[in-house]
C-alpha atoms as a PDB file:
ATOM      1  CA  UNK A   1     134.707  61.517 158.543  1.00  0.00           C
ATOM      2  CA  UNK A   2     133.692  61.587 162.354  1.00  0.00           C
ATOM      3  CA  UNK A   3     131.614  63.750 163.738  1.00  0.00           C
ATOM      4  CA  UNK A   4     128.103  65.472 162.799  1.00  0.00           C
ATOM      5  CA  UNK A   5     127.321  66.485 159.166  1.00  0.00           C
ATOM      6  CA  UNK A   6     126.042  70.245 159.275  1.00  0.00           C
ATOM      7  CA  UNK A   7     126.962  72.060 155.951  1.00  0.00           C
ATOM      8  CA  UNK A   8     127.647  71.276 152.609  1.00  0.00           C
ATOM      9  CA  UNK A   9     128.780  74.464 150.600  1.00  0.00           C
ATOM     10  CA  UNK A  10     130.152  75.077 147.265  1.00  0.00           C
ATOM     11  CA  UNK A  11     132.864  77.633 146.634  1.00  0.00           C
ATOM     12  CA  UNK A  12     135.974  78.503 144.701  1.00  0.00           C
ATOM     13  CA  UNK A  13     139.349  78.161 145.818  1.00  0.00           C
ATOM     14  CA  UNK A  14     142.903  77.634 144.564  1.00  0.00           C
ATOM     15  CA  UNK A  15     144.743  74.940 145.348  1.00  0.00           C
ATOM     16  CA  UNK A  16     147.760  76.022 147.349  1.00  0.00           C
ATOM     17  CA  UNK A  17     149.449  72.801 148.755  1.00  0.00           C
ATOM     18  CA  UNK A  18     149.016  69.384 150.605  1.00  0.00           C
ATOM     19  CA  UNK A  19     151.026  68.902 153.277  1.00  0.00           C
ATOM     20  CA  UNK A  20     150.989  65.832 156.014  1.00  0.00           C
ATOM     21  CA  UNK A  21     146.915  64.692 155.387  1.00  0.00           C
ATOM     22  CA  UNK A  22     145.791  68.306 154.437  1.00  0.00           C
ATOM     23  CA  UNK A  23     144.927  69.862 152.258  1.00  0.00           C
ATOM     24  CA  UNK A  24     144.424  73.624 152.138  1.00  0.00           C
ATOM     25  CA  UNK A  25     143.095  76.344 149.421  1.00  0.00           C
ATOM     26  CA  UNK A  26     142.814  80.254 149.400  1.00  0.00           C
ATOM     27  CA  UNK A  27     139.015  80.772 148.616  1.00  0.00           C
ATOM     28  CA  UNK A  28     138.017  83.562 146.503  1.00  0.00           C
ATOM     29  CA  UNK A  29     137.244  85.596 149.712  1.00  0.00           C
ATOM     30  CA  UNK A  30     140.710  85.318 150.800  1.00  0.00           C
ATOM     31  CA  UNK A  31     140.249  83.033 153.723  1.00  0.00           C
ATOM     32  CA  UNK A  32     142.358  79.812 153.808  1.00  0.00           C
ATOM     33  CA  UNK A  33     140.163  76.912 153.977  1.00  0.00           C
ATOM     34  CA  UNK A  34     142.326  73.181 155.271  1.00  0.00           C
ATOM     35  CA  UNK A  35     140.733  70.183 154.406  1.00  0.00           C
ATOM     36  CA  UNK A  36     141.011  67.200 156.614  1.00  0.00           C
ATOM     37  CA  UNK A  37     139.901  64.511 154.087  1.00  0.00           C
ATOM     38  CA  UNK A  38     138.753  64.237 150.718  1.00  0.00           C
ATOM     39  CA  UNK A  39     136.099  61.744 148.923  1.00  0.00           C
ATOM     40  CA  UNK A  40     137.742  59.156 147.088  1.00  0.00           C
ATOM     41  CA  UNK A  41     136.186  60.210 143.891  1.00  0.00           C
ATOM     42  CA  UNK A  42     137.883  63.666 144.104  1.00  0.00           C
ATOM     43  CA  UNK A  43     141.206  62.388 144.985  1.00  0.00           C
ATOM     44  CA  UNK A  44     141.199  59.863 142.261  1.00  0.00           C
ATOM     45  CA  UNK A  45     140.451  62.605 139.836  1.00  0.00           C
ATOM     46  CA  UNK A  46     142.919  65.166 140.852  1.00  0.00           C
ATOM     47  CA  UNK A  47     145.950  63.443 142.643  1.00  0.00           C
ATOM     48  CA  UNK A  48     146.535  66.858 145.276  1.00  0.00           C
ATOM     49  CA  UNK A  49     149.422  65.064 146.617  1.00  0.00           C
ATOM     50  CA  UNK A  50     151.610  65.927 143.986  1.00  0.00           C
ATOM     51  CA  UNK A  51     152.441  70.032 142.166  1.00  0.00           C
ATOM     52  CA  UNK A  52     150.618  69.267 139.007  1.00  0.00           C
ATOM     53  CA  UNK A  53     147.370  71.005 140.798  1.00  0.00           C
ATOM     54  CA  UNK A  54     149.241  74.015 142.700  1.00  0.00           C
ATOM     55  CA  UNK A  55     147.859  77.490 141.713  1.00  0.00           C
ATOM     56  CA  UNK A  56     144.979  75.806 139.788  1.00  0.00           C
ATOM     57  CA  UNK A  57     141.776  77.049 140.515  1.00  0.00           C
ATOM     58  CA  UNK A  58     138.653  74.777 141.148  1.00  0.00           C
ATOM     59  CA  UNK A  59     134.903  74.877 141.763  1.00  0.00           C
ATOM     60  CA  UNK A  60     134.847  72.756 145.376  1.00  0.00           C
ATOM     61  CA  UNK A  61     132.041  71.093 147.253  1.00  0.00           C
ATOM     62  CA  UNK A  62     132.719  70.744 150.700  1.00  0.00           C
ATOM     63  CA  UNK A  63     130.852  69.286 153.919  1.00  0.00           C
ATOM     64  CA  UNK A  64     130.869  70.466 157.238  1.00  0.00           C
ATOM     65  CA  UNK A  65     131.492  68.284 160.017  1.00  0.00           C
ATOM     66  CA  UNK A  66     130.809  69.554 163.881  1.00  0.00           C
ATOM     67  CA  UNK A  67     132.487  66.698 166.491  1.00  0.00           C
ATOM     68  CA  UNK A  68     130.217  65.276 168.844  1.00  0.00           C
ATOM     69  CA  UNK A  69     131.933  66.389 171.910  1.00  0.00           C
ATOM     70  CA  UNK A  70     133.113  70.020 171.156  1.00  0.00           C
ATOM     71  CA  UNK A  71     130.378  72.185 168.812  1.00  0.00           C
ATOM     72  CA  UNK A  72     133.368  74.730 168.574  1.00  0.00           C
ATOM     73  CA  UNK A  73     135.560  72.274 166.233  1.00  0.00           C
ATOM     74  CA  UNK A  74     134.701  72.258 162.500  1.00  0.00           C
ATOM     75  CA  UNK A  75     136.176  69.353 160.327  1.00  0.00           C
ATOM     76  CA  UNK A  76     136.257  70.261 156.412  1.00  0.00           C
ATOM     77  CA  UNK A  77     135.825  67.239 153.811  1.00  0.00           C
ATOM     78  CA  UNK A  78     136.477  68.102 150.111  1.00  0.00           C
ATOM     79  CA  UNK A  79     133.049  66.094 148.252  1.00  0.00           C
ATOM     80  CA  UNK A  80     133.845  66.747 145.107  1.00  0.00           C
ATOM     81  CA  UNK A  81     136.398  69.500 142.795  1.00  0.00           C
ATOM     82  CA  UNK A  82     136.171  70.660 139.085  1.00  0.00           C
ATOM     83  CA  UNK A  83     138.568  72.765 137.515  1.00  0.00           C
ATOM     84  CA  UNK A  84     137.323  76.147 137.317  1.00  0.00           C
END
C-alpha cells in the first residue's frame, strides 16, 4: 500500500459487497468504510470476491494510510477479519 502508515484501528463491520478492487462494509456506526486492498492473509481466509461473505458480520483490523503528496486522502487496507 503507498503512502504513509498513520492508524491501525479495529472495528466491526458487515460485509456488504466487492466491487472492481474494493471492498466496502457498513460499520456498526453506520458509516460505510471502502477498502482499497486487503493483506493476503485475510483474503486467503475469506475469498470477499465472491457472495458467500455478504451480510456476514466480522471483527476487522484496518490500517490507515495518508499519501505523501495530499494529507487530505486516506487509503483503507483490511489487516486482518474474523467472523464476528
Amino acid at each position: 500500500m503507498r503512502g504513509i502508515a498513520i492508524s491501525q484501528n479495529v472495528e466491526y463491520g458487515m460485509f456488504k459487497k466487492y466491487y472492481k478492487g474494493y471492498y466496502q462494509f457498513i460499520m456498526d456506526n453506520g458509516d460505510i468504510l471502502v477498502f482499497e486492498g486487503i493483506s493476503l492473509a485475510a483474503i486467503r481466509k475469506f475469498d470477499l470476491k465472491t457472495n458467500k461473505f455478504k451480510g456476514k458480520s466480522f471483527v476487522i483490523t484496518y490500517s490507515e494510510y495518508q499519501e505523501d503528496k495530499d494529507e487530505d486522502f486516506i487509503l483503507y487496507k483490511i489487516e486482518k477479519l474474523e467472523l464476528a
